[in-house]
Protein backbone atom coordinates (compact mmCIF):
# COMPACT_ATOMS: atom_id res chain seq x y z
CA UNK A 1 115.61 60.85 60.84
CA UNK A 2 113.80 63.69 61.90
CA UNK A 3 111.34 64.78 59.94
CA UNK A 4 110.70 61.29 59.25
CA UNK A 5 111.85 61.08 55.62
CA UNK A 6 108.29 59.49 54.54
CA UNK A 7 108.84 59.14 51.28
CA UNK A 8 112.19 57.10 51.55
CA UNK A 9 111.09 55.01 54.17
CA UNK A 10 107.92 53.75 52.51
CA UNK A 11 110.04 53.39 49.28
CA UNK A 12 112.38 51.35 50.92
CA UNK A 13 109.57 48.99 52.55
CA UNK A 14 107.94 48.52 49.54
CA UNK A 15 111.06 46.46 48.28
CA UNK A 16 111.34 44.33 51.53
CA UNK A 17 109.60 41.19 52.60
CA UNK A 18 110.91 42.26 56.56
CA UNK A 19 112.91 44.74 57.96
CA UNK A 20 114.98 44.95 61.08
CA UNK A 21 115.41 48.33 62.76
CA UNK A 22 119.15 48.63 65.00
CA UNK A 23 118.14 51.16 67.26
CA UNK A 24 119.82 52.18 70.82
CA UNK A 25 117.83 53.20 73.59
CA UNK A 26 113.85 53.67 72.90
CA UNK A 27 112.09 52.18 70.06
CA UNK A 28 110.70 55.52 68.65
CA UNK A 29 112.16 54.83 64.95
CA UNK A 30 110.96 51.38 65.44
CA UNK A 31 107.45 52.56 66.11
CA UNK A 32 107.37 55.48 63.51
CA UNK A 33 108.26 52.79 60.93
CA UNK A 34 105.63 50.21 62.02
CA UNK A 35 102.78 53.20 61.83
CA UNK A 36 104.20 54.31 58.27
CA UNK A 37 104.15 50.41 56.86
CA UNK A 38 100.37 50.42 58.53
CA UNK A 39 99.51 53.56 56.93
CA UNK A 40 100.79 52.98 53.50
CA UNK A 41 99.64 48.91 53.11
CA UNK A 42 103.27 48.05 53.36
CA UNK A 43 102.80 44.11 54.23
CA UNK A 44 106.75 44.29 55.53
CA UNK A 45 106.94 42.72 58.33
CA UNK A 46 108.93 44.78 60.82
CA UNK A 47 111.11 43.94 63.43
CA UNK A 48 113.55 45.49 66.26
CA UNK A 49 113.81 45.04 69.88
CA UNK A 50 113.53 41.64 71.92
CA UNK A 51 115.48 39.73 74.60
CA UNK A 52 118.72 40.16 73.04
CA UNK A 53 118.47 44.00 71.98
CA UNK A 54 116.24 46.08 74.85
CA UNK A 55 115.85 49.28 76.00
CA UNK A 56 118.61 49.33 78.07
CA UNK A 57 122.46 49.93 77.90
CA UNK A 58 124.68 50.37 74.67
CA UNK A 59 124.56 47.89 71.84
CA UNK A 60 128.29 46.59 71.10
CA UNK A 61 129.02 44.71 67.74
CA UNK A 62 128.88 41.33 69.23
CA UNK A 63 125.45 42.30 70.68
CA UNK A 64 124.41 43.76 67.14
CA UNK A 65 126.13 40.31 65.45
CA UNK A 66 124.01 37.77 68.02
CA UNK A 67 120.94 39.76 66.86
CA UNK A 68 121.38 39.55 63.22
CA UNK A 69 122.26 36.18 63.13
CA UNK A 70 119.47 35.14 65.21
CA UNK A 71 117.35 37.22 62.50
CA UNK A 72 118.77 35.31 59.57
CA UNK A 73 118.32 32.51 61.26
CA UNK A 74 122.11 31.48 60.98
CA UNK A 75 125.31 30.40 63.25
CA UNK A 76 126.73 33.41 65.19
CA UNK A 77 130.49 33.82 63.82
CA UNK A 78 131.37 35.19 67.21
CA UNK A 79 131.89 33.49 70.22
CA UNK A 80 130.98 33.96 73.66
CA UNK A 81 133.44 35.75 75.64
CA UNK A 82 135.54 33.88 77.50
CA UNK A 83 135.27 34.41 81.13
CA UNK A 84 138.47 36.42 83.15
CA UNK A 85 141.05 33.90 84.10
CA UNK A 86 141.82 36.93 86.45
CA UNK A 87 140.72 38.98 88.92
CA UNK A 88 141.27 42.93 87.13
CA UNK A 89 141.31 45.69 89.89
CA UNK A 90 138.23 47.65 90.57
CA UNK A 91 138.07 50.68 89.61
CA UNK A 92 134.72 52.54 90.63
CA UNK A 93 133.74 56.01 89.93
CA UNK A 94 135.78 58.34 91.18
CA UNK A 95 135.48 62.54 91.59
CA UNK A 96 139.09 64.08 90.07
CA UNK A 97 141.79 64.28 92.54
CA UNK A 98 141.12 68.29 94.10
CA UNK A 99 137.34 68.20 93.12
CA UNK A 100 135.46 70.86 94.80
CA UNK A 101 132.70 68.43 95.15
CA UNK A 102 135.01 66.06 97.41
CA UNK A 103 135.21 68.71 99.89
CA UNK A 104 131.34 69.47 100.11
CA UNK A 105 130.41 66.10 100.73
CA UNK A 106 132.95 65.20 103.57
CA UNK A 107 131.37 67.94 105.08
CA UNK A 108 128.01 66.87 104.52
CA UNK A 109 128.94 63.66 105.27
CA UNK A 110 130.23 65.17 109.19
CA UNK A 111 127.34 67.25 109.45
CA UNK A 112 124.71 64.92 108.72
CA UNK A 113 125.59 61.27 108.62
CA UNK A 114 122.77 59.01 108.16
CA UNK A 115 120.46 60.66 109.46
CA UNK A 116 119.62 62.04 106.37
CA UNK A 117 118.87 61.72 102.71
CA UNK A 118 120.82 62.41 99.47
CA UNK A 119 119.25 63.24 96.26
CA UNK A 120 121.41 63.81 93.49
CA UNK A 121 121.55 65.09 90.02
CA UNK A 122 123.05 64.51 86.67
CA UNK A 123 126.87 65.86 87.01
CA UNK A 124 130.33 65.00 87.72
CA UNK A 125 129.36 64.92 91.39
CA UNK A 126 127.42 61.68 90.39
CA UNK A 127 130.41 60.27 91.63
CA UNK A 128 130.42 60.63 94.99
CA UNK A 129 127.39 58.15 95.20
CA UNK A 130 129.64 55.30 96.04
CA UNK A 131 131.92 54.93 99.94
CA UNK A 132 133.72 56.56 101.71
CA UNK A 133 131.55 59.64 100.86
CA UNK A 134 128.22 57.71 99.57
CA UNK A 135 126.36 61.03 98.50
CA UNK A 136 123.43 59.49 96.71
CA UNK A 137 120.26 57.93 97.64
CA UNK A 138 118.48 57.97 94.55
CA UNK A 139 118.66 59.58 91.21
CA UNK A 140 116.08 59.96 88.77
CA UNK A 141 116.77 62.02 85.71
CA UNK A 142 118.40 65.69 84.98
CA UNK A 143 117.49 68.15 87.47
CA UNK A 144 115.28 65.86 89.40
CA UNK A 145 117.38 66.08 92.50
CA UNK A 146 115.17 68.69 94.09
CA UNK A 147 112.00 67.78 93.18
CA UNK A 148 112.67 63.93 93.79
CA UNK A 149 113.76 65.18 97.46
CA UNK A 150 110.80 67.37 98.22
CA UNK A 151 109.15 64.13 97.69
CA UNK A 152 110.99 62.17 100.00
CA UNK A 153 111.09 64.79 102.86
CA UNK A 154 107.37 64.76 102.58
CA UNK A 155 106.85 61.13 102.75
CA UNK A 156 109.66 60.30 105.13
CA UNK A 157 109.60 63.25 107.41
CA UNK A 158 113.56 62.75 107.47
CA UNK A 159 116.31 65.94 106.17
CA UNK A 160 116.93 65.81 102.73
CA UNK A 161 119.81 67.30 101.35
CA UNK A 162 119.75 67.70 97.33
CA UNK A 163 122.74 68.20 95.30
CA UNK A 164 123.19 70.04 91.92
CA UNK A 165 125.45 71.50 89.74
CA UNK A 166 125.13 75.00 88.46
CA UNK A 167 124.79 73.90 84.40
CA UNK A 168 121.80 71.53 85.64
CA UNK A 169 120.47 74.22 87.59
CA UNK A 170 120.23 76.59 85.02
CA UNK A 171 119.11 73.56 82.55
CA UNK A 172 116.36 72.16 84.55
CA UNK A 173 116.78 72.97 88.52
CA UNK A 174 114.85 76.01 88.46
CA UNK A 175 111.69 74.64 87.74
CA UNK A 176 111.98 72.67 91.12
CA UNK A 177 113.37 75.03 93.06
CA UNK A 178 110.19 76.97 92.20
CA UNK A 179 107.86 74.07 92.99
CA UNK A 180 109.83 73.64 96.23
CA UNK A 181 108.87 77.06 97.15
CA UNK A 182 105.06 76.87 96.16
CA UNK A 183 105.04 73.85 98.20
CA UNK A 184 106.88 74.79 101.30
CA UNK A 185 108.67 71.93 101.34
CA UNK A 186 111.34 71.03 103.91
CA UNK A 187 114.78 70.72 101.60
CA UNK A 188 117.94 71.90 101.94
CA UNK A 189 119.56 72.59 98.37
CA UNK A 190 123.44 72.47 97.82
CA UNK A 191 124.18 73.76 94.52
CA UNK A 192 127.93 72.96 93.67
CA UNK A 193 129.08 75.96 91.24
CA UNK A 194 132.09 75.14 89.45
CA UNK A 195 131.92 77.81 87.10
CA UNK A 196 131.17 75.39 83.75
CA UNK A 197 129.86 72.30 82.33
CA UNK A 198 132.57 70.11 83.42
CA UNK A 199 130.99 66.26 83.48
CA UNK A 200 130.37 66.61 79.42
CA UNK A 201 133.40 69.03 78.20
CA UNK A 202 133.07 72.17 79.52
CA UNK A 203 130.37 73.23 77.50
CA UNK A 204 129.26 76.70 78.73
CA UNK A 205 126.45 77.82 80.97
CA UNK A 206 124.62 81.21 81.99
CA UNK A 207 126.55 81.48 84.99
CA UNK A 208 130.39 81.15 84.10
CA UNK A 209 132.41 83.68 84.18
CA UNK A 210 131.91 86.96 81.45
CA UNK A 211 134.97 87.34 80.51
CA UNK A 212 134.74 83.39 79.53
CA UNK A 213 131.38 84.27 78.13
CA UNK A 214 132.28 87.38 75.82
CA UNK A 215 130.12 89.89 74.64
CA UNK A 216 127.44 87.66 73.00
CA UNK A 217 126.22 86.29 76.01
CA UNK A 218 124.70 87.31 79.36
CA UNK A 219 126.08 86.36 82.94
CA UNK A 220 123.37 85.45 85.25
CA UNK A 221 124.17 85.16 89.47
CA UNK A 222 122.75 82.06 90.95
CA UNK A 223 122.08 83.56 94.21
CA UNK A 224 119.97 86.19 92.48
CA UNK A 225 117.97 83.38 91.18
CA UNK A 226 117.36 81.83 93.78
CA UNK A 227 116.21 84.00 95.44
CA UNK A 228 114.20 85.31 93.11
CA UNK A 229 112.82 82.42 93.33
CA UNK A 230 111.49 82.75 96.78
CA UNK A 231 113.97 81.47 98.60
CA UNK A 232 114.98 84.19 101.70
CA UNK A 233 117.57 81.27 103.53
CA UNK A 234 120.11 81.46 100.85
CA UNK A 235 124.24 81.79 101.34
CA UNK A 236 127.48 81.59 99.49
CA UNK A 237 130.70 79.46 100.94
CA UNK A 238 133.93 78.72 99.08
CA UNK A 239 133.76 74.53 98.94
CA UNK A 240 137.48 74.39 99.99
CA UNK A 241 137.16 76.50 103.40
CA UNK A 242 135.35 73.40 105.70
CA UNK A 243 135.76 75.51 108.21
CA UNK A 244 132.99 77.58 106.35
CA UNK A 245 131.35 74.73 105.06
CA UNK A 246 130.62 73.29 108.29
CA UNK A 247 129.13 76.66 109.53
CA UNK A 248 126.78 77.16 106.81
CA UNK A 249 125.35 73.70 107.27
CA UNK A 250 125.30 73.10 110.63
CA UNK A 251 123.22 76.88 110.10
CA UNK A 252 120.85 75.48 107.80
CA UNK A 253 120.21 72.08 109.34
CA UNK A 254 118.22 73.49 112.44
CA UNK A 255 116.02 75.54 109.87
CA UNK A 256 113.30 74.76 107.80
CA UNK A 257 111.46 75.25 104.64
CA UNK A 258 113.38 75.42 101.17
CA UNK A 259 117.18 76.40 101.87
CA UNK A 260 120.31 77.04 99.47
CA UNK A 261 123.79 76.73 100.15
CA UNK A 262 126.01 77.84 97.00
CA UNK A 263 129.05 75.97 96.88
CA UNK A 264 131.65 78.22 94.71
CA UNK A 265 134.99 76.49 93.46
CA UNK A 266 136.02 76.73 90.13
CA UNK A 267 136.80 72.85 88.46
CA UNK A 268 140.21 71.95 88.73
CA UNK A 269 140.86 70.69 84.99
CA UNK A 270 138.80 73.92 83.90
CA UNK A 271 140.65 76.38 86.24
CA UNK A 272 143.98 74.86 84.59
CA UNK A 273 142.91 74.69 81.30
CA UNK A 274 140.79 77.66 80.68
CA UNK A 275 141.76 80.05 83.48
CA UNK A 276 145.05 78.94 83.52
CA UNK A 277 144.94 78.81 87.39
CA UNK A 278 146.94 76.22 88.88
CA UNK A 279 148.04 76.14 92.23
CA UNK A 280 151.92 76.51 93.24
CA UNK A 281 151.56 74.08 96.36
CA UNK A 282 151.17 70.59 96.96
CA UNK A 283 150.69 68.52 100.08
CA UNK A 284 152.56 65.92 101.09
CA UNK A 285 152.48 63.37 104.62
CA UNK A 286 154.54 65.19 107.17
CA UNK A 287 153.21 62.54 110.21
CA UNK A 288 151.96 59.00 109.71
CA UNK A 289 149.34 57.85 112.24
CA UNK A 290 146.08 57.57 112.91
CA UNK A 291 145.11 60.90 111.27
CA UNK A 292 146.30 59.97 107.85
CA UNK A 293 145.07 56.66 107.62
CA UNK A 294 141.65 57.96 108.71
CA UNK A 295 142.32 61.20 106.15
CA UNK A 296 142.90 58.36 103.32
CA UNK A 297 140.10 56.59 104.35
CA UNK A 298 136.86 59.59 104.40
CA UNK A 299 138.01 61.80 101.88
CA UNK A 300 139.76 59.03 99.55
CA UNK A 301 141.07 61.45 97.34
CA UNK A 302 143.06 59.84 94.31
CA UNK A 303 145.56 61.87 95.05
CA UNK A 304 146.58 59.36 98.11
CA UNK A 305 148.06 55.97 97.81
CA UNK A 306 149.45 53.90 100.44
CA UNK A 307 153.22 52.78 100.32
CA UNK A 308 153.65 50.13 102.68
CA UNK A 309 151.68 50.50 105.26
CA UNK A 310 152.53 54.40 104.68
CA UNK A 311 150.31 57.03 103.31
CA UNK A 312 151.48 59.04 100.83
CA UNK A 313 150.39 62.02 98.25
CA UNK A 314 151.16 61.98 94.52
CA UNK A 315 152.55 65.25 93.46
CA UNK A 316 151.45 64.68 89.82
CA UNK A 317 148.10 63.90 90.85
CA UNK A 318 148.15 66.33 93.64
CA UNK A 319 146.38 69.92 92.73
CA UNK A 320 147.05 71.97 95.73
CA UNK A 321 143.32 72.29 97.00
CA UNK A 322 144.96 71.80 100.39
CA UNK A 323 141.70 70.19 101.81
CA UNK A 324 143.59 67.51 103.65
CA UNK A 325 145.47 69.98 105.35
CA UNK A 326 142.16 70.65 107.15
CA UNK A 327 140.55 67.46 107.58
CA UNK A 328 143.73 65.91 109.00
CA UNK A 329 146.24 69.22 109.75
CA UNK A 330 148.80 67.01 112.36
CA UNK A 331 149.35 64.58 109.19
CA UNK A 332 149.48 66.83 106.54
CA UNK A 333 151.65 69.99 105.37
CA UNK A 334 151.90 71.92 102.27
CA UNK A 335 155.33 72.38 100.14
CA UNK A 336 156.33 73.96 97.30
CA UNK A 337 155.86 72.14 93.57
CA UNK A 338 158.65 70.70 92.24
């Protein structure tokens, strides 16, 4: 639809008394058409969104059915849904059992608490908005996370710690990162590098690997952005070492100014898949107590899953990250995969 085929379109209204335009999302095929039929003479009368149909959320066929019917001025032929008899189990948004970002934000979580703010991005680590981990205040729009934040630690006077991933970085994080910088804003930065575009398919990005790259494309290092960027507080941790993770933030929470931590772990389905890295151990519950249940409870990996009143690890959901081990190392061992 873009060019706007003109000459179709007006053809088309030319034959019509009214015409109703389906459209998802923003009315911007809606609005071309009414400005063609007013710039032609069309006297269609043109139609699209209203109560039924808005801006927001997906149109389904029932939704589509409702609207057309209501357009034709005739019965529905579908009914409305009838409501659960049952209760189904919830089942929120949740980051992949081993996720890097899992481990980054139980130690954000320890090193800050509510004491600070979260601004996230658009990326798989969306996910950790909801509890136990509850890593996002607010989040506007792709790479938004650190510009929204500088915002907020100016107006609230309060830390703000601003996730995003290394694809949305390199898509639209720069920019403010940059700003950040100009501005002297007070913002610490976590950008969680798993080494693709994982949230969308594993699209690639300017800083995977090279060898995943190949010769027609150029590897570019984060940190070398960054702080080319301006920014002279900058350091690299491996997201499964908390030991490390806790360091590095604990380091960059009593500074100020624009900070970066780079979080490096490679994704778990893309290090399988693609690298063809998978890890030969798995943990398991070697003592119940207080230090698993609280384990299961803060880092709520979907790896765990109580039997009984026992925790216990999936194997087959289990990839080996061996973060557990460290949050909880009493409760939890590593063995060999069957």
């Amino acid at each position: 639809t873009w060019p706007l085929p003109e000459g179709r379109i007006e053809a088309f209204l030319q034959s019509c008394d009214r015409v109703l335009v389906l459209e998802e999302g923003e009315p911007l095929l809606e609005g071309s058409v009414r400005a063609l039929a007013q710039k032609c003479g069309c006297k269609a009368r043109i139609d699209g969104k209203d109560e039924t149909l808005t801006v927001l959320g997906e149109y389904s066929t029932t939704l589509v059915l409702r609207r057309v019917a209501d357009y034709l001025d005739c019965p529905c032929p579908v009914k409305a849904s009838s409501p659960v008899v049952r209760e189904l189990p919830v089942r929120p948004p949740n980051l992949c059992a081993g996720c890097s970002h899992r481990a980054v934000y139980y130690a954000v979580r320890h090193t800050f608490g509510d004491d600070a703010y979260y601004s996230s991005d658009i990326g798989c680590y969306t996910l950790g908005m909801l509890p136990p981990l509850r890593m996002a205040d607010f989040l506007v729009c792709m790479g938004s996370s650190v510009s929204a934040g500088s915002g907020f630690a100016r107006a609230s006077g309060k830390p703000v710690v601003a996730f995003i991933g290394d694809s949305t970085f390199f898509h639209s994080g720069m920019t403010g990162l940059a700003n950040a910088v100009f501005n002297k804003h007070d913002i610490l930065v976590v950008i969680l590098d798993n080494g693709t575009t994982a949230m969308t398919g594993h699209q690639p990005n300017p800083g995977m690997l090279q060898d995943i790259l190949g010769e027609e494309a150029m590897h570019l290092d984060i940190e070398s952005v960054v702080r080319g960027l301006g920014v002279t507080e900058c350091v690299k941790v491996r997201s499964y070492n908390l030991k490390a993770l806790h360091s590095a933030l604990e380091d960059m929470r009593d500074k100020k100014g624009v900070r970066v931590i780079i979080a490096e772990e490679p994704c778990v389905l893309y290090a399988r898949r693609r690298l063809k890295k998978a890890a030969a151990q798995v943990a398991y519950v070697a003592e119940q107590g207080a230090d698993a249940q609280r384990c299961l409870e803060e880092l709520a990996c979907p790896a765990f899953y109580r039997n009984g009143e026992d925790v216990a690890v999936d194997e087959n959901l289990c990839t080996g990250c061996m973060v557990c081990l460290q949050v909880a190392p009493k409760a939890f061992k590593a063995r060999k995969r069957a």
